[in-house]
Protein backbone atom coordinates (compact mmCIF):
# COMPACT_ATOMS: atom_id res chain seq x y z
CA UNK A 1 56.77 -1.43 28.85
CA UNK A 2 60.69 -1.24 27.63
CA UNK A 3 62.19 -4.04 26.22
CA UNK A 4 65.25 -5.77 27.28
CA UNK A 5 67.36 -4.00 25.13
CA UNK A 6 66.25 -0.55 26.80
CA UNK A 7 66.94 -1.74 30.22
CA UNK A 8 70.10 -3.85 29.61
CA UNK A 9 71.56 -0.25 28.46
CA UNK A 10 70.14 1.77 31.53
CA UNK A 11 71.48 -0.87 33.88
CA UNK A 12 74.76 -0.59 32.05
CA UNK A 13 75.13 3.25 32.62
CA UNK A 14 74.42 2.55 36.23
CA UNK A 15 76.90 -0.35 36.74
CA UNK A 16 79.23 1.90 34.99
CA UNK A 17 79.28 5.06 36.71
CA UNK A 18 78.93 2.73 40.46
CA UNK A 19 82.02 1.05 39.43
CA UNK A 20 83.66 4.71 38.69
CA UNK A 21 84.40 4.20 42.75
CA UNK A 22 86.48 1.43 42.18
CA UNK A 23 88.52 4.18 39.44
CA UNK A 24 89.01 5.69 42.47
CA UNK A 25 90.43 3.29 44.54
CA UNK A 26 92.44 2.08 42.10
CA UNK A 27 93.78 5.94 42.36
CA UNK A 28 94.69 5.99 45.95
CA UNK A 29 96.15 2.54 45.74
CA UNK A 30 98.86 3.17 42.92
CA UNK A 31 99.19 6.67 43.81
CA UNK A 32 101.62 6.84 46.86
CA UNK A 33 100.71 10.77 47.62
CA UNK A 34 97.53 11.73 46.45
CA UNK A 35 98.68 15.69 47.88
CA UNK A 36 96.17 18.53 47.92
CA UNK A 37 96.13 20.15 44.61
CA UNK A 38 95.49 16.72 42.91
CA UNK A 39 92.59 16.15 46.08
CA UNK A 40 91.35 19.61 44.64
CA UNK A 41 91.61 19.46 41.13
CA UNK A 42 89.54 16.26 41.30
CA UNK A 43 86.93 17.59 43.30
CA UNK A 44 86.55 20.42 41.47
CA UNK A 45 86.28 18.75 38.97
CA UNK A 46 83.44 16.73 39.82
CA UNK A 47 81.38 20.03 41.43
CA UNK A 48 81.90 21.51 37.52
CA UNK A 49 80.47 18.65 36.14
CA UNK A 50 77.65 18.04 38.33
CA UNK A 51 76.55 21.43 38.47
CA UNK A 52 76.78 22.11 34.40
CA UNK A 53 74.71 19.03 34.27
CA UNK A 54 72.05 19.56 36.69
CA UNK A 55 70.96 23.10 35.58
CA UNK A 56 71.69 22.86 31.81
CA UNK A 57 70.23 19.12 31.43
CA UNK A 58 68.52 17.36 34.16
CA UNK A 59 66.41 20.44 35.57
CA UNK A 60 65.32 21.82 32.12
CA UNK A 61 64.02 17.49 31.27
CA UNK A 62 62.26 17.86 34.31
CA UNK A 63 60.03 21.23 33.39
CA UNK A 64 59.53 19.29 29.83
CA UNK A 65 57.87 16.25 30.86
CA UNK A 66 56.22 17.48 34.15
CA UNK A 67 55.07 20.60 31.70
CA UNK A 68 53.57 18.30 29.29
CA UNK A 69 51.94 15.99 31.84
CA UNK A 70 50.63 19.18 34.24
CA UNK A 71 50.80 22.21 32.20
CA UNK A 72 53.73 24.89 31.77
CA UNK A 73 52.63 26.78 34.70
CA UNK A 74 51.77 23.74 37.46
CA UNK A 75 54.51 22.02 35.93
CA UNK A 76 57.35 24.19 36.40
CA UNK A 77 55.68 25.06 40.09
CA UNK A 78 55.94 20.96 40.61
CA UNK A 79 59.62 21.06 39.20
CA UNK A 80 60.60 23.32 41.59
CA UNK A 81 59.27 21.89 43.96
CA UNK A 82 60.95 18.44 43.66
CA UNK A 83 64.11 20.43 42.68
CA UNK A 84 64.08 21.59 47.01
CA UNK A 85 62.98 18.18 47.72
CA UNK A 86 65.59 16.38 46.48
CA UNK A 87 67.56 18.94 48.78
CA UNK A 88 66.08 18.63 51.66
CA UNK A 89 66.23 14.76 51.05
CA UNK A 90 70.20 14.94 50.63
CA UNK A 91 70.36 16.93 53.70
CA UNK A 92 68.45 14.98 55.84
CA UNK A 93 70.40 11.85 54.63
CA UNK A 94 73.55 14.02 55.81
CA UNK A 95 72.52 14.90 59.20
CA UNK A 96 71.32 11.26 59.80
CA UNK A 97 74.60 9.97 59.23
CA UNK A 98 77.05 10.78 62.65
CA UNK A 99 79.65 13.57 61.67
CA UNK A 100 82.60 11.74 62.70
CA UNK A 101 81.84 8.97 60.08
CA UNK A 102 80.34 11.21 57.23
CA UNK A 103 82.70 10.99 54.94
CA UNK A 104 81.36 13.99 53.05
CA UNK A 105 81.69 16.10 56.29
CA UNK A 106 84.75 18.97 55.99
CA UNK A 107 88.03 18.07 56.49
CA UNK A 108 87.32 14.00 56.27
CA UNK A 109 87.48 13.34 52.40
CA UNK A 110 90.30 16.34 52.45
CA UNK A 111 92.46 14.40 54.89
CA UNK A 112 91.89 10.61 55.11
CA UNK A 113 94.98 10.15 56.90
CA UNK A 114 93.90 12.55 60.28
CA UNK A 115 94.78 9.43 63.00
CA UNK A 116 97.58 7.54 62.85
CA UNK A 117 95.97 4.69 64.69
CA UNK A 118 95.59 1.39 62.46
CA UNK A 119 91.86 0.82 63.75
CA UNK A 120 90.35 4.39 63.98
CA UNK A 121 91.76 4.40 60.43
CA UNK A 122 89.82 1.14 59.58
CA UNK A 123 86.78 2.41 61.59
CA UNK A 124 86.90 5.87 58.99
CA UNK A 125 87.54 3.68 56.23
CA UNK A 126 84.73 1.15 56.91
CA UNK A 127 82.06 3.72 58.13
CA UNK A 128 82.72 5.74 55.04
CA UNK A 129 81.99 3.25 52.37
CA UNK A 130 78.73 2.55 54.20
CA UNK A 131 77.53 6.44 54.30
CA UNK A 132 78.86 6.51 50.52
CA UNK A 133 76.77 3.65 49.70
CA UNK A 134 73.53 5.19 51.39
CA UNK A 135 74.16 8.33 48.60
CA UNK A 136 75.03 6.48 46.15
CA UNK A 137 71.50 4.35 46.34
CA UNK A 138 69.55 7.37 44.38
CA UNK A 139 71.99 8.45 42.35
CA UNK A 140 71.61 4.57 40.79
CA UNK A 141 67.85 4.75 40.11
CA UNK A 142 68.37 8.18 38.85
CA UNK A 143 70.88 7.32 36.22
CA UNK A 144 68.97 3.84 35.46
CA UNK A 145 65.49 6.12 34.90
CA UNK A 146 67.64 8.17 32.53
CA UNK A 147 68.93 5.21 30.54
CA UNK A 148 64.98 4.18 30.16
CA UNK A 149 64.06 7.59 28.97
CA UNK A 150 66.41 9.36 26.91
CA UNK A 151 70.05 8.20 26.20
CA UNK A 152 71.10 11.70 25.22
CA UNK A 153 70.30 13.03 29.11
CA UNK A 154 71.41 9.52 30.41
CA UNK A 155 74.82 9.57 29.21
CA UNK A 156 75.83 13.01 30.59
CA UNK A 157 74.45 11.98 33.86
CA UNK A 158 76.17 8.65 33.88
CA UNK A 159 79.31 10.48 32.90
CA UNK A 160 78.66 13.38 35.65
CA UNK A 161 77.77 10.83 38.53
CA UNK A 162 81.02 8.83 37.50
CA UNK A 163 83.31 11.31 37.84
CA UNK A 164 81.72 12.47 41.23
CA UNK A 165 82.53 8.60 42.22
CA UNK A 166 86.03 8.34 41.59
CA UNK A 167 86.96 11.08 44.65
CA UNK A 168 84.68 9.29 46.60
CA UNK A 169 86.40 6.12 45.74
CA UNK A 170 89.68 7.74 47.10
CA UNK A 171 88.01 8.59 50.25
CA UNK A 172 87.26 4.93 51.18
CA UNK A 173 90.72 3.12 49.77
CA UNK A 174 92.89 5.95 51.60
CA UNK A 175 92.24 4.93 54.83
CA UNK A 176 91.65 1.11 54.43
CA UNK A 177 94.73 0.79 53.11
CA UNK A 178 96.39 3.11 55.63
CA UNK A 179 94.97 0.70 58.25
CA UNK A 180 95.47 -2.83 56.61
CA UNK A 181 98.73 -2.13 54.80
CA UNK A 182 96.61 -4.16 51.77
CA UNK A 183 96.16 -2.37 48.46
CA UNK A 184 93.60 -5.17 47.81
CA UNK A 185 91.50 -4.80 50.47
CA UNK A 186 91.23 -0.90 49.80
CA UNK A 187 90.50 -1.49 46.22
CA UNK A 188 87.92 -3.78 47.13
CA UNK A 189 85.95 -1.80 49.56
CA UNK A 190 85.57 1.21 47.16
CA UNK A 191 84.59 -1.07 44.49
CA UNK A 192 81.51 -2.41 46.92
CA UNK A 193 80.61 0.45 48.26
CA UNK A 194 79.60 1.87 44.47
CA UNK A 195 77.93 -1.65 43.92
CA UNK A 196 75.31 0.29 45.69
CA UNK A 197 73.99 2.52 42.41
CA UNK A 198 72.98 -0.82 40.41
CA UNK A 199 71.41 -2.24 43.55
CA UNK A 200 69.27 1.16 43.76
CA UNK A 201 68.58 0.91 40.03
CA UNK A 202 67.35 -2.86 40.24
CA UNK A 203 64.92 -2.07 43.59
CA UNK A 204 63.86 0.85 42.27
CA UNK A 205 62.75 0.05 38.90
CA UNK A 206 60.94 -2.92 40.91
CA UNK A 207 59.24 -1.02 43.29
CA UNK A 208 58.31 2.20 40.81
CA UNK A 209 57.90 0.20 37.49
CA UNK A 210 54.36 0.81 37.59
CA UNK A 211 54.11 4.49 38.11
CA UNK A 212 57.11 4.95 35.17
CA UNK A 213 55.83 7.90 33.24
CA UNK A 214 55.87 11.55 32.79
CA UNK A 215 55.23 12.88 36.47
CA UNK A 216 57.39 10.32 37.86
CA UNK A 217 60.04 10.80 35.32
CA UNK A 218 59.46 14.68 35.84
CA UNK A 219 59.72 14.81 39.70
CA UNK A 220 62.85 12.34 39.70
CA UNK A 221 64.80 14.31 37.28
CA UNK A 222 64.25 17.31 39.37
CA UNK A 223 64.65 15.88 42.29
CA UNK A 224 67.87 14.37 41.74
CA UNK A 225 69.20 17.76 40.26
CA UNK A 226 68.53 18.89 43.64
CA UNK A 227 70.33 16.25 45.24
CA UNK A 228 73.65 16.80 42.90
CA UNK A 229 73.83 20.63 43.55
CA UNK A 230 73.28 20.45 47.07
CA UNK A 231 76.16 17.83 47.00
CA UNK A 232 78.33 20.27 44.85
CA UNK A 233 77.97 23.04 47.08
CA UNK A 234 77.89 21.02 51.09
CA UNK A 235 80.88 18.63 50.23
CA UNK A 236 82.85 18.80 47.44
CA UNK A 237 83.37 22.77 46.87
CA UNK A 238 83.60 23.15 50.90
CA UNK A 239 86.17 19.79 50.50
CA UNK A 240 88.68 21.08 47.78
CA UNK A 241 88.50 24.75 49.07
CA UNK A 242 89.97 23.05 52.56
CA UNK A 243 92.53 21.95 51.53
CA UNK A 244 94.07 25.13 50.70
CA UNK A 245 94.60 24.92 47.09
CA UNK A 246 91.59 27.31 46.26
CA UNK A 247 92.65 28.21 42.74
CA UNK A 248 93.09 24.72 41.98
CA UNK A 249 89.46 23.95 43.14
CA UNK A 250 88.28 26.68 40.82
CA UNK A 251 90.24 25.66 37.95
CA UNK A 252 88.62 21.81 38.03
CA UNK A 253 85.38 23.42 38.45
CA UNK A 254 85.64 25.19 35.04
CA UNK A 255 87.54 22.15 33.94
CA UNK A 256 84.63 20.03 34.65
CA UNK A 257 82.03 22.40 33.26
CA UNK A 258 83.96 22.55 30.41
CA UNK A 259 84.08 18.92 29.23
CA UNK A 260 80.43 18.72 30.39
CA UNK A 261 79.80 21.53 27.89
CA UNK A 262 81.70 19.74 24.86
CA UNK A 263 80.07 15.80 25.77
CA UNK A 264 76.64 17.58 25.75
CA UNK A 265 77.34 19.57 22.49
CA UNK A 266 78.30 15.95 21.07
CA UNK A 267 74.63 15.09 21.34
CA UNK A 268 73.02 18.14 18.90
């Protein structure tokens, strides 16, 4: 059992790095051209960090404690396993959601502005905090499971997931405010739709309290490693490299490994 203490911090990371959407809306509303190379830079940014931290931290926890629970050799069979789970999870999240309102879809997050129309804009803007907040819902029990376990693996992730928010952030105020003419209204709707991380850390530390422990721990970590590379490499490489500033893209992406690199070497 963890005391209050334990989980009051885990459920802080989470509410942290869901709020990180609300970063960027706050973005897209004071910025009056957010432009391509800063659309790039950012999302490059984000793949660096997510990547850096899924192989170097997340992946490696997961062959520890599945390792120690099933054996090196069943263990690292099971991590892998979970690791093309959690893709094949992601991706079946992404095909469920209709292309025209994926927000993480080519060309969408690049180019929030594509109609001029006040209500296909609000349509986009509305649709795409929902399909946000259906991806965000792991990523919240991940981080939370994290905070439970290990704050030296939590923080990182936290940090990682956070700056993967803030472009995501952008995606939803963009449009909302393009089609309501309110800054308010398109800060508020990014902020909600990252709401959705603490709301997947509270139901699923309900739901999986029980089974808490090594395997579970094990298969999480690796399955949500899963989930953050496939999201690296299906949205937000494909997304920066769109919109034609492909050195830019590359440059976050070292960037973002970079600062990764230097938060985790903090922790030794």
């Amino acid at each position: 059992m963890y005391d209050v203490s334990t989980v009051l911090f885990a459920f802080g990371l989470t509410l942290f790095a869901g709020l990180a959407t609300g970063i960027g809306g706050l973005i897209a509303v004071l910025r009056k051209d957010q432009g391509p190379r800063f659309l790039a830079g950012a999302l490059g940014l984000s793949a660096g960090v997510m990547l850096y931290v899924s192989f170097l931290e997340i992946l490696p926890k997961a062959f520890d404690e599945l390792g120690t629970a099933w054996g090196e050799r069943t263990g690292a069979w099971a991590a892998v396993g979970a690791f093309f789970a959690g893709i094949a999870l992601i991706a079946v999240i992404d095909r469920l959601v209709p292309e025209p309102i994926n927000p993480h879809e080519r060309g969408i997050s690049a180019d929030p502005q594509l109609s001029a129309q006040r209500r296909r804009m609000m349509k986009m803007g509305v649709f795409t905090a929902g399909a946000i907040a259906i991806h965000n819902f792991p990523e919240g029990f991940a981080t939370f499971i994290a905070g439970l376990e290990d704050a030296s693996i939590a923080i990182p992730v936290a940090l990682a997931i956070a700056i993967h928010n803030v472009p995501e952030g952008v995606a939803v105020a963009v449009p909302i405010r393009q089609a309501t003419g309110s800054r308010r209204k398109a800060l508020a709707w990014s902020t909600v739709s990252g709401l959705a991380e603490p709301a997947g850390a509270l139901v699923g530390f309900a739901l999986l309290m029980p089974f808490l422990g090594p395997v579970t721990l094990g298969l999480s970590f690796a399955a949500v490693a899963g989930i953050m590379v496939f999201i690296c490499l299906d949205e937000l490489l494909p997304t920066a490299v769109a919109t034609g500033r492909h050195h830019t893209a590359i440059y976050g992406l070292v960037a973002g490994m970079a600062i990764m690199a230097v938060s985790l070497l903090l922790f030794i």
